[in-house]
N, C-alpha and C. Protein backbone atom coordinates (compact mmCIF):
# COMPACT_ATOMS: atom_id res chain seq x y z
N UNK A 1 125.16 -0.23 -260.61
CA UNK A 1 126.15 0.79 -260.32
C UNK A 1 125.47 2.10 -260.00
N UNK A 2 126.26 3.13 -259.06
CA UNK A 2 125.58 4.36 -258.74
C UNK A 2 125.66 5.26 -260.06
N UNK A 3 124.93 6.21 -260.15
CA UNK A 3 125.03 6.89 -261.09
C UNK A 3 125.80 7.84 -260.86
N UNK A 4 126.44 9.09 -261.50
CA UNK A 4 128.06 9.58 -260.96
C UNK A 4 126.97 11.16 -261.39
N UNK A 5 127.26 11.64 -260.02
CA UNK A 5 126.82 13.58 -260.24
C UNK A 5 128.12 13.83 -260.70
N UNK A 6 127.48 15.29 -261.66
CA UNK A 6 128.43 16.32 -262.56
C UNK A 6 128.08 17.96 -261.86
N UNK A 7 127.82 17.16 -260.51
CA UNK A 7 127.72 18.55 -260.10
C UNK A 7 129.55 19.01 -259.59
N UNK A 8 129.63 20.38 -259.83
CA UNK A 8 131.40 20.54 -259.36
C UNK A 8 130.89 21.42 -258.03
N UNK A 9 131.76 21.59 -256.85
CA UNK A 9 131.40 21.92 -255.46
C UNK A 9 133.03 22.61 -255.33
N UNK A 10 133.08 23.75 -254.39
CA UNK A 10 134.53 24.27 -254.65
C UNK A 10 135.06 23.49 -253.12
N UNK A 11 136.26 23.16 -253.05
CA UNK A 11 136.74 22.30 -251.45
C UNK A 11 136.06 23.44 -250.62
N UNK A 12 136.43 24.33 -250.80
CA UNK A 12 135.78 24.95 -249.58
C UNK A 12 134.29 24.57 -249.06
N UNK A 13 133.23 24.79 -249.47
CA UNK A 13 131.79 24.47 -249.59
C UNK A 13 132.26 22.89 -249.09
N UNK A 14 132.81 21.96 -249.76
CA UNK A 14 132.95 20.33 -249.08
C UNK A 14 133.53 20.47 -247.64
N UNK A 15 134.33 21.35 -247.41
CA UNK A 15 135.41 21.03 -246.32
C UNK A 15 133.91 21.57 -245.48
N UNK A 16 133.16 22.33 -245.48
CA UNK A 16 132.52 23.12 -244.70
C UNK A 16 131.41 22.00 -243.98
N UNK A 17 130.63 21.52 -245.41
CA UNK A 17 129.93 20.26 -245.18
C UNK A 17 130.03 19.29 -244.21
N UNK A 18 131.59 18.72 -244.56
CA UNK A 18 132.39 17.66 -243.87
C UNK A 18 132.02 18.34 -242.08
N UNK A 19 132.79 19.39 -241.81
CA UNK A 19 132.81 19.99 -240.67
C UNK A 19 131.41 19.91 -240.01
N UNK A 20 130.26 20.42 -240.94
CA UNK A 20 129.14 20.16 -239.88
C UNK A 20 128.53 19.16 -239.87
N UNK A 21 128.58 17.77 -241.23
CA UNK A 21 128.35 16.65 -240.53
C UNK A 21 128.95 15.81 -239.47
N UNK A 22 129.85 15.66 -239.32
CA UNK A 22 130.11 15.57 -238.49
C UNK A 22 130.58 16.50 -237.02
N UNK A 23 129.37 17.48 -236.72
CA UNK A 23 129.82 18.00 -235.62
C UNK A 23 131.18 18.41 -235.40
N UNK A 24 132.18 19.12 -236.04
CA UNK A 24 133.21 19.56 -235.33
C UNK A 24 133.52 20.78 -235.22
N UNK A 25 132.20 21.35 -235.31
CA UNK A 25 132.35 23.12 -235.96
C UNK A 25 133.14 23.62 -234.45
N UNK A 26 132.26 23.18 -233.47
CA UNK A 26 133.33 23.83 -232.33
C UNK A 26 134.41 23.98 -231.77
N UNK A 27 135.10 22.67 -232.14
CA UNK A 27 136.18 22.48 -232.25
C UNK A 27 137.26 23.10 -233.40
N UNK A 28 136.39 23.73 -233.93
CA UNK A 28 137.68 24.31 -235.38
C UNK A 28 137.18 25.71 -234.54
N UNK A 29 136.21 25.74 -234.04
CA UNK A 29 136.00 27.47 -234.21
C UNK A 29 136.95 27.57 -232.43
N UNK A 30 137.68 26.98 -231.52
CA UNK A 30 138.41 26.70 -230.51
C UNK A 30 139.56 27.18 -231.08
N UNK A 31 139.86 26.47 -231.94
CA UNK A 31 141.16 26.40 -232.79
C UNK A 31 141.72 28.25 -233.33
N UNK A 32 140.25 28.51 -234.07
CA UNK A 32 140.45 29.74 -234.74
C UNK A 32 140.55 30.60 -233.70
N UNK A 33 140.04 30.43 -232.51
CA UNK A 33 140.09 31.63 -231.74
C UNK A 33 141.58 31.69 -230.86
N UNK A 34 142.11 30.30 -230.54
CA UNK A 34 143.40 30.67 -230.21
C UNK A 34 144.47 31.16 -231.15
N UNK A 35 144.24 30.99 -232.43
CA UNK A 35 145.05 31.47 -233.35
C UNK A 35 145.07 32.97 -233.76
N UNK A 36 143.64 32.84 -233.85
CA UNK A 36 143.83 34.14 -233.67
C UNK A 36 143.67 35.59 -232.54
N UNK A 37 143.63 35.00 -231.14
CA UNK A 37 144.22 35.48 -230.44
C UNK A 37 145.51 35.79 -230.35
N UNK A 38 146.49 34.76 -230.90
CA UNK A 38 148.02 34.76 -231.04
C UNK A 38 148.32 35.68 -232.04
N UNK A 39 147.36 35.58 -232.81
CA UNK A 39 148.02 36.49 -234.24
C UNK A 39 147.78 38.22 -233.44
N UNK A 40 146.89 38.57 -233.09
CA UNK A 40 146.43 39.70 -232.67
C UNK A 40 147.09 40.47 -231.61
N UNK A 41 147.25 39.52 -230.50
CA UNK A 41 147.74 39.98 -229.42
C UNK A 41 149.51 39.90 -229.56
N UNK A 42 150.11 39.32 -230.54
CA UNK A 42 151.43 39.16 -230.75
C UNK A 42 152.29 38.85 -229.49
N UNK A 43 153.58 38.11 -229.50
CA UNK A 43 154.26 37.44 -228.52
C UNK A 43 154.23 37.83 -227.00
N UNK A 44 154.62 39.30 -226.98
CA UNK A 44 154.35 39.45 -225.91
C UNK A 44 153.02 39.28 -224.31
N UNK A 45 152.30 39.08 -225.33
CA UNK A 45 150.52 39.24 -223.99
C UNK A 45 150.76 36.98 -224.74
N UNK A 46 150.75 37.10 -225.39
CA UNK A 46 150.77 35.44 -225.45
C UNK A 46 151.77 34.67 -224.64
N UNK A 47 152.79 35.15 -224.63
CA UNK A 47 153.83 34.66 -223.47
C UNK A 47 153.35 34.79 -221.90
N UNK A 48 152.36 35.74 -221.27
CA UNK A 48 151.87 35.87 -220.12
C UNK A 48 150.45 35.14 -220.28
N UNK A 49 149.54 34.19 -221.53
CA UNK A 49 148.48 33.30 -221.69
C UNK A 49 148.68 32.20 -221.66
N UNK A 50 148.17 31.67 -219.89
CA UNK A 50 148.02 30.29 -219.92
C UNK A 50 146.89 29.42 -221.24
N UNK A 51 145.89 30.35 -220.77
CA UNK A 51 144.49 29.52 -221.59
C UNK A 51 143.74 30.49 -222.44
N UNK A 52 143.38 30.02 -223.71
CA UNK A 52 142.25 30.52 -224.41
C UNK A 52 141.26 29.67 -224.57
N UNK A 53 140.28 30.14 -224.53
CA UNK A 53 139.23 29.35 -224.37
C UNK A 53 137.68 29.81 -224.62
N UNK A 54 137.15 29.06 -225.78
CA UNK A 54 135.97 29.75 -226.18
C UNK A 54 134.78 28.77 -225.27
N UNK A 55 133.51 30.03 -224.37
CA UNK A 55 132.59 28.59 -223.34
C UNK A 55 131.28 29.69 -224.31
N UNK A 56 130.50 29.34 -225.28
CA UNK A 56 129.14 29.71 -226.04
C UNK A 56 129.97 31.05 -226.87
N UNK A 57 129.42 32.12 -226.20
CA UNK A 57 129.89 33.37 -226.96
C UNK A 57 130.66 34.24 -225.97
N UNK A 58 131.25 33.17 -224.94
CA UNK A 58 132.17 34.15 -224.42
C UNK A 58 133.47 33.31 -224.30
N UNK A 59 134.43 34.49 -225.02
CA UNK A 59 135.91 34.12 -224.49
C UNK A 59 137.17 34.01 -223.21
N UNK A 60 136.89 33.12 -222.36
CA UNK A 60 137.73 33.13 -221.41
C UNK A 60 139.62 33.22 -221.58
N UNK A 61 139.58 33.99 -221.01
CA UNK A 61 141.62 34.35 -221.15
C UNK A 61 142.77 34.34 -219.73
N UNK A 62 142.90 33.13 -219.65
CA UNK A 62 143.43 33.04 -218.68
C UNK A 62 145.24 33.60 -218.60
N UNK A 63 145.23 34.20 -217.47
CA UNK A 63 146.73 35.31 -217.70
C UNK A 63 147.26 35.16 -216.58
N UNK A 64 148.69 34.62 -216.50
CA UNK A 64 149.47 34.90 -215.51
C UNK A 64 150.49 35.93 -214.72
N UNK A 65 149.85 37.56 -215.27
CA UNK A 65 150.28 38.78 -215.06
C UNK A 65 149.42 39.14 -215.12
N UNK A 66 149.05 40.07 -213.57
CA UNK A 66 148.09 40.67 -213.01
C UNK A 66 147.66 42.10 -213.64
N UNK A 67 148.85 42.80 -213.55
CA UNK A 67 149.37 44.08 -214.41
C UNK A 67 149.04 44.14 -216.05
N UNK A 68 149.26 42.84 -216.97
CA UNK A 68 148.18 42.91 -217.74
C UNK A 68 147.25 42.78 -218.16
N UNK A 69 146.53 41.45 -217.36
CA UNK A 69 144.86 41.58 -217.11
C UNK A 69 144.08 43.03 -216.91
N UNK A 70 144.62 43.81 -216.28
CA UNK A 70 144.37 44.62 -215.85
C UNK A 70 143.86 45.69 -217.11
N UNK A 71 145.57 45.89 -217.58
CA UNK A 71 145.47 46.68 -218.89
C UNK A 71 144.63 46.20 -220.07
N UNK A 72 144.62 45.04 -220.29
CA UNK A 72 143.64 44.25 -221.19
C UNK A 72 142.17 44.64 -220.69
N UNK A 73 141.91 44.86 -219.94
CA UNK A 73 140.19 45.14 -219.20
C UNK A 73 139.81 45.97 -220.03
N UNK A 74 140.82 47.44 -220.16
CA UNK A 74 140.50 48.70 -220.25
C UNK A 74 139.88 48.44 -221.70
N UNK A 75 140.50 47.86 -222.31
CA UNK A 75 140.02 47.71 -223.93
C UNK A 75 139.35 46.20 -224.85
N UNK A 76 138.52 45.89 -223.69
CA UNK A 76 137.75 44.09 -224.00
C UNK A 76 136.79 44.34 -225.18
N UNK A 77 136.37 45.91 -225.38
CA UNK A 77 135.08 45.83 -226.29
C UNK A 77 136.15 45.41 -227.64
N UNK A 78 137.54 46.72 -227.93
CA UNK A 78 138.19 46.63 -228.69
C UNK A 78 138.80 44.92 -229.27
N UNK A 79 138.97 44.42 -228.10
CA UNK A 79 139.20 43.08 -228.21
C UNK A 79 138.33 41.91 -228.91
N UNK A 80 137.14 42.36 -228.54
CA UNK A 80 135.79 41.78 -229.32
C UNK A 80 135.79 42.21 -230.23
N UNK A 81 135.69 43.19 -231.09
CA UNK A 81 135.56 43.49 -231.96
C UNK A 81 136.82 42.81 -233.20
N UNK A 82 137.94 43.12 -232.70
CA UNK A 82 139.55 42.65 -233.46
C UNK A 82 139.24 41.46 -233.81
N UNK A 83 138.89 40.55 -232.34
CA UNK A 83 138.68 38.97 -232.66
C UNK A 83 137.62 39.05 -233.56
N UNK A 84 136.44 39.27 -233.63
CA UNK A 84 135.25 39.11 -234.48
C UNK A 84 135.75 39.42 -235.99
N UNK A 85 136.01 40.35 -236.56
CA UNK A 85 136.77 40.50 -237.69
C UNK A 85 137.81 39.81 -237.86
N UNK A 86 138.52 38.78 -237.27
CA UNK A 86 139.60 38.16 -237.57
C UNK A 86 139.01 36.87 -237.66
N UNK A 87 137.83 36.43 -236.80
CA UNK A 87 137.63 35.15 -237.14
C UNK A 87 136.72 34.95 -238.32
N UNK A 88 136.16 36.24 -238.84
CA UNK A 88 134.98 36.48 -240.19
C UNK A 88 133.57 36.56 -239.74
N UNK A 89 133.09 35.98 -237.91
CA UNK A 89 131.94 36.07 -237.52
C UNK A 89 131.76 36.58 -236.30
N UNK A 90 130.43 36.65 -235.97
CA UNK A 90 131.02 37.30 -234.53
C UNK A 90 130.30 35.83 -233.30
N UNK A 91 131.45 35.44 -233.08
CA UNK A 91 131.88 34.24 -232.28
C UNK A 91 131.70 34.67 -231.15
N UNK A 92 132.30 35.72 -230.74
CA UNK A 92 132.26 36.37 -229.33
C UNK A 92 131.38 37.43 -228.94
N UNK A 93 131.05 38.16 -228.07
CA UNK A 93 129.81 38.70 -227.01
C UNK A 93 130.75 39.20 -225.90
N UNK A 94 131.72 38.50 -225.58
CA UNK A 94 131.87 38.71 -224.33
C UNK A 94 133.11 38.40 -223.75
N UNK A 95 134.38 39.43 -222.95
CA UNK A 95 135.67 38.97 -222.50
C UNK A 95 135.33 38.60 -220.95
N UNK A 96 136.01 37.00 -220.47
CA UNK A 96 136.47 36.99 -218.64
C UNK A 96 138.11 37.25 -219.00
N UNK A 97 138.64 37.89 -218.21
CA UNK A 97 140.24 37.70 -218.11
C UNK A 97 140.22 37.30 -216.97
N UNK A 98 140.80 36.09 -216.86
CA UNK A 98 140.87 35.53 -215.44
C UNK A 98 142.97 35.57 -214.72
């Protein structure tokens, strides 16, 4: 029979484990960034977002209003920054608004 560890691990620390053995960190960190794009940018600029989309350390934002791509430009550092503190790391480097 195996012998049984008494080590205690909090879920978090396991869930984390789980995630990078098996490779799915990018896929959760996809996840976090559309969420919290949604949380940030609130209904309105999300209702004009076809796509979010994380490609290395840059976030692509695809928008079907020209008029707010536009306005969104003016403030991408601000945007980096919001997202980076919302996701706990800094994930992002870099806005395309397409």
């Amino acid at each position: 029979m195996a012998k049984r560890q008494n080590d205690f691990h909090s879920i978090q620390d396991l869930m984390k484990d789980v995630i990078k053995e098996n490779k799915l960190t990018k896929g959760i960190q996809q996840l976090s960034v559309k969420d919290a794009w949604a949380k940030l940018m609130g209904k309105g600029v999300v209702s004009y977002t076809n796509k979010v989309q994380l490609n290395g350390k840059t976030l692509v934002v695809n928008l079907n209003s020209s008029v707010l791509r536009e306005e969104l430009s003016y403030g991408k550092d601000k945007i980096i920054k919001l997202m980076n503190e919302e996701l706990g790391e800094e994930l992002i480097s870099r806005i395309i608004l397409s």
